[in-house]
Protein backbone atom coordinates (compact mmCIF):
# COMPACT_ATOMS: atom_id res chain seq x y z
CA UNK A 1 -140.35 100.75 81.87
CA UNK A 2 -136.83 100.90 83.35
CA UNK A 3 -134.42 101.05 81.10
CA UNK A 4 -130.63 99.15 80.92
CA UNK A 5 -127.71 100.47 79.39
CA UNK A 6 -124.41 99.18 79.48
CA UNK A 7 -120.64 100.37 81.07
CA UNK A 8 -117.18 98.96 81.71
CA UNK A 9 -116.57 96.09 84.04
CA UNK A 10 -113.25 97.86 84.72
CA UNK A 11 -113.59 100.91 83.08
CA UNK A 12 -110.06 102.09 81.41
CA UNK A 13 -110.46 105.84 82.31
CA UNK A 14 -110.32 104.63 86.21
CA UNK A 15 -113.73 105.55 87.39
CA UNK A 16 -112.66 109.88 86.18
CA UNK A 17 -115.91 109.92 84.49
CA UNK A 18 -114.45 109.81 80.89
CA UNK A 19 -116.07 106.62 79.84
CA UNK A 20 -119.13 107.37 76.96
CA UNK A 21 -121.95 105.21 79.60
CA UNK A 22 -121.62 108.50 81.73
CA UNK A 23 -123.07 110.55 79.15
CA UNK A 24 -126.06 108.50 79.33
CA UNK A 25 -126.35 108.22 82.75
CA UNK A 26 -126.06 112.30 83.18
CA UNK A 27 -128.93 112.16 80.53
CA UNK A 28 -131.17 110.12 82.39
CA UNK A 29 -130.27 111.81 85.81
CA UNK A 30 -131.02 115.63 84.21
CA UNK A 31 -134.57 114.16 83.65
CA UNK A 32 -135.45 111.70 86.41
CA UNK A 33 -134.86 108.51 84.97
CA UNK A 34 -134.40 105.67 86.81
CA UNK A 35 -132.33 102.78 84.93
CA UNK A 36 -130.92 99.81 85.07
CA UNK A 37 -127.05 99.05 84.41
CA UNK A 38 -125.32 95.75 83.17
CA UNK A 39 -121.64 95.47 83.24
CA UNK A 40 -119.61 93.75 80.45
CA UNK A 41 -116.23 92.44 80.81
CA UNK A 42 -113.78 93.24 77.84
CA UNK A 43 -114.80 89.64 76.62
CA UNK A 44 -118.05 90.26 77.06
CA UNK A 45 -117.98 93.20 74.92
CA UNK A 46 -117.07 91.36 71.97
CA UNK A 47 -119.66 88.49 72.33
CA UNK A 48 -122.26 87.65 70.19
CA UNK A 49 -125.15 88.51 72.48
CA UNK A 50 -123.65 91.65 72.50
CA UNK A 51 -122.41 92.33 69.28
CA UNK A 52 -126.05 91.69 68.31
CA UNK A 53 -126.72 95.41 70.12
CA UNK A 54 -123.51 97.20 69.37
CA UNK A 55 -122.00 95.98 66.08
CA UNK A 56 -118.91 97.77 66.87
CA UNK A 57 -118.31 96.02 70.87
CA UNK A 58 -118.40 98.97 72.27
CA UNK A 59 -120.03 100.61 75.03
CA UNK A 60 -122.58 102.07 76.19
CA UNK A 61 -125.77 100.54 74.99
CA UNK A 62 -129.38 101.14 75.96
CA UNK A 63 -132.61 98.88 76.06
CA UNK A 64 -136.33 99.68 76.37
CA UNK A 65 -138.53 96.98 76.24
CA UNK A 66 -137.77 95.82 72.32
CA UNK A 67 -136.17 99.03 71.61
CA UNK A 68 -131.92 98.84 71.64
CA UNK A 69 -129.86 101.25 70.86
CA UNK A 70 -125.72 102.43 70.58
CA UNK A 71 -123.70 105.21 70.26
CA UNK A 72 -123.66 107.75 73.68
CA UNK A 73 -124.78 110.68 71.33
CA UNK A 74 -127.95 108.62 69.40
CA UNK A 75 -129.20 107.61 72.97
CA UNK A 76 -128.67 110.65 74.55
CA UNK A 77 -130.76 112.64 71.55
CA UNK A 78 -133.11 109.47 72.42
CA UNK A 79 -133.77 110.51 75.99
CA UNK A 80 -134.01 114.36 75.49
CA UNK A 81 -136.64 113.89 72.67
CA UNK A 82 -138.48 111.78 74.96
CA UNK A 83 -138.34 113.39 78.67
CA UNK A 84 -138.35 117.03 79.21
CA UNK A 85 -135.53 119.07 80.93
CA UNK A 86 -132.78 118.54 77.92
CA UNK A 87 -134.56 120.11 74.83
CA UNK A 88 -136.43 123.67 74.44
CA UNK A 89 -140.29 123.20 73.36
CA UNK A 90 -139.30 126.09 71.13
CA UNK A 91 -138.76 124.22 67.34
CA UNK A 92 -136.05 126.72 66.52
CA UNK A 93 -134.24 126.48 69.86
CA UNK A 94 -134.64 122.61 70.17
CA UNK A 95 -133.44 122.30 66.26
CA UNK A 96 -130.12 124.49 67.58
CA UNK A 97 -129.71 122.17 70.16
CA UNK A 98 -129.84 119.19 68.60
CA UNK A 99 -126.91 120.96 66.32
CA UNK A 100 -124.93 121.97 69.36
CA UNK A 101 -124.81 117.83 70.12
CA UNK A 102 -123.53 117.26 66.89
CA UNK A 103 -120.80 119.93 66.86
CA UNK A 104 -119.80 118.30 70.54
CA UNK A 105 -118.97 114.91 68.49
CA UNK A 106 -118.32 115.61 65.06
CA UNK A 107 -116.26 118.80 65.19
CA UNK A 108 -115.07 118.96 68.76
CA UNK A 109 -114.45 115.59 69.97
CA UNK A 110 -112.48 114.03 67.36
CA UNK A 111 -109.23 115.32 67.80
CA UNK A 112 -109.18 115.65 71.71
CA UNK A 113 -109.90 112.28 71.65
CA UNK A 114 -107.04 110.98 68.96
CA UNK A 115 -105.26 113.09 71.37
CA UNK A 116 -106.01 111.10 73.93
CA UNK A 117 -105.00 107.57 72.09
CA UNK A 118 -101.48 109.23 70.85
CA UNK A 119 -100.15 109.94 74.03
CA UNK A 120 -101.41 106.61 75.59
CA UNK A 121 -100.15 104.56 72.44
CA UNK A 122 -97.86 106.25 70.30
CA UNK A 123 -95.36 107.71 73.01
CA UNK A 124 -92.68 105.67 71.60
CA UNK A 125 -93.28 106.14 67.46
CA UNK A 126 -91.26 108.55 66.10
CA UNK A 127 -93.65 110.50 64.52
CA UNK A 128 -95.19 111.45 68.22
CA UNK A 129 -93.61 114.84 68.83
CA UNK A 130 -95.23 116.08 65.25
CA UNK A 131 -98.34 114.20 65.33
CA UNK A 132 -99.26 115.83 69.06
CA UNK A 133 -98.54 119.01 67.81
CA UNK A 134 -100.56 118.58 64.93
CA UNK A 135 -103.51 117.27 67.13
CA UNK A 136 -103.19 120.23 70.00
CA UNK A 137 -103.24 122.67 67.35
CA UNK A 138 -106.22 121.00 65.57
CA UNK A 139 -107.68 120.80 69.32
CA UNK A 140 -106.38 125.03 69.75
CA UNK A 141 -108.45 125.84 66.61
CA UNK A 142 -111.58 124.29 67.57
CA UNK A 143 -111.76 125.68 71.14
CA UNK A 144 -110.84 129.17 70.01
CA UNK A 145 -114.28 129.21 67.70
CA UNK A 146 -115.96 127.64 70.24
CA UNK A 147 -114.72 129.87 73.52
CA UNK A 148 -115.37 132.85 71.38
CA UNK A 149 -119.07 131.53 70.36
CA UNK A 150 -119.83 131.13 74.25
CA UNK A 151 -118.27 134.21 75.14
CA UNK A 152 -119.35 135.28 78.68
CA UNK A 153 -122.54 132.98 78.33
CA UNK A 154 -123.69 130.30 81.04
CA UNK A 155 -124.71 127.66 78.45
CA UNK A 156 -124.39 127.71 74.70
CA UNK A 157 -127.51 128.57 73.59
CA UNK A 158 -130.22 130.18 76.26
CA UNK A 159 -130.64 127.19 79.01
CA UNK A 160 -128.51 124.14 79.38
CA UNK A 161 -129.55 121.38 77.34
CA UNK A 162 -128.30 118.08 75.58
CA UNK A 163 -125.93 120.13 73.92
CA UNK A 164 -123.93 121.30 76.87
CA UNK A 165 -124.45 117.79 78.13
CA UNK A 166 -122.46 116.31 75.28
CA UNK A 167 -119.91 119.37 74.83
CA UNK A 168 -119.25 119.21 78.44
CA UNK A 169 -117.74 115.53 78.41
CA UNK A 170 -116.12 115.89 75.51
CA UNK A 171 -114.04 118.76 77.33
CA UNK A 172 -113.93 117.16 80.49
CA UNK A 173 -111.11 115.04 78.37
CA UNK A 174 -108.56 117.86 78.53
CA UNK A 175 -109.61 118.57 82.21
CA UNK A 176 -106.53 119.59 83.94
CA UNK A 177 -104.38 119.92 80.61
CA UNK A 178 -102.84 123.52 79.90
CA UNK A 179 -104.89 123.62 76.97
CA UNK A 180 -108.53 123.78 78.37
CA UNK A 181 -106.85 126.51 81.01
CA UNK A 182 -105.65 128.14 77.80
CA UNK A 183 -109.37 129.03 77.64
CA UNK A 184 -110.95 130.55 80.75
CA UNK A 185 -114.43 130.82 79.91
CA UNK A 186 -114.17 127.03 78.87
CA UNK A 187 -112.85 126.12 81.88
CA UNK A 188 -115.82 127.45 84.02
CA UNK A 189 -118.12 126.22 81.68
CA UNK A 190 -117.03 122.30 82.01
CA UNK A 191 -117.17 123.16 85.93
CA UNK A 192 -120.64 124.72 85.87
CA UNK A 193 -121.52 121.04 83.79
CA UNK A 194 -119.96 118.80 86.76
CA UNK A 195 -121.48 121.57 89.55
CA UNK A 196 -125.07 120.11 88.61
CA UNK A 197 -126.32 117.46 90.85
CA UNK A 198 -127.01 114.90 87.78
CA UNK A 199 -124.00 115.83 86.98
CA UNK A 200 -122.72 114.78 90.38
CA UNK A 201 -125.18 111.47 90.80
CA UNK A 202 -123.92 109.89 87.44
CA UNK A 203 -120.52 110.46 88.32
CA UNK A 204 -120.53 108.78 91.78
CA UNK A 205 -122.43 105.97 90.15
CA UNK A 206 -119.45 105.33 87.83
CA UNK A 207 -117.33 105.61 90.41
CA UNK A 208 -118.42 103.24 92.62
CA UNK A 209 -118.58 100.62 89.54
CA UNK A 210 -114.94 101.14 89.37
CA UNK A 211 -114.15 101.22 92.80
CA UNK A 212 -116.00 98.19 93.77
CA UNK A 213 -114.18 96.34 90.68
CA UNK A 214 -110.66 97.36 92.27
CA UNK A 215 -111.70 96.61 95.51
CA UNK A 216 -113.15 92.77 94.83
């Protein structure tokens, strides 16, 4: 069975990739899955139909015959346990992977992405200056553990897996900022993540949702 997830109509991050359906569509590329994808309008999103799959109106959202899921990190783990290519068969390896996915959202992601929100909404508070510092410093202290726990590694633990999936979009959110280039080895490790042709097929397939929305 073919399964549907869900994405931006008009996707705020203009088609860069950043949206959380592209970490499910990577997924699903990485192991040969074909899918299905239904776009939602910003209206849409905060329907009842489907509010009745993602409480929150959010995006993305994933269904399988009477399975539906939310949350990019919860669907991802879904398609990894499920498909090989994003998991070791090795218990102790797959259990440290599964970790690795959780460090990418829990520990990692939160303040590059409250980053992300200050300087796009709170550029005119005057508490901006000190609350960006505070949030690239929390951002500093995170990928200093993290560049010196990858070290001169390909992928964070043996092969790539869901983990570097995950920890590689969460990065790819300071893409271009002097604080990922602060960090060399992190750098090349987001650009062996979008080098991968799954990589490369989920990301023209947002793409061309967003440019075909600007375009009609």
């Amino acid at each position: 069975m073919i399964p549907t997830i869900t994405a931006f109509e008009r996707s705020p991050d203009r088609g860069k990739g950043l949206a959380r359906d592209m970490r499910v569509r990577w997924a699903l590329e990485e192991v040969g899955q074909p899918y299905d994808v239904r776009l939602l309008s910003f209206k849409a999103m905060k329907e009842p139909a489907h509010l009745a799959l993602q409480p929150f109106g959010q995006i993305p959202t994933y269904e399988e015959g009477d399975l539906a899921l939310f949350e990019s990190g919860s669907i991802v783990l879904h398609i990894a346990e499920r498909h090989a290519g994003l998991l070791p068969e090795n218990a102790n390896a797959r259990a440290r992977a599964i970790t690795w996915m959780f460090a990418a959202l829990n520990t990692v992601e939160p303040p590059i992405f409250d980053r992300a929100l200050c300087t796009i909404l709170e550029r005119d508070k005057p508490w901006y200056e000190q609350r960006l510092r505070y949030l690239e410093d929390s951002i500093r202290n995170r990928l200093g553990k993290l560049s010196d726990r990858l070290g001169d590694a390909e992928w964070l633990d043996g092969g790539f897996s869901a983990g570097d999936l995950l920890m590689v979009t969460v990065l790819l959110r300071l893409k271009g900022s002097s604080i990922l280039d602060e960090y060399p080895n992190l750098s090349a490790y987001v650009a062996r993540g979008e080098a991968r042709p799954a990589y490369k097929r989920a990301f023209d397939a947002q793409l061309a949702v967003f440019t075909a929305a600007s375009t009609g």
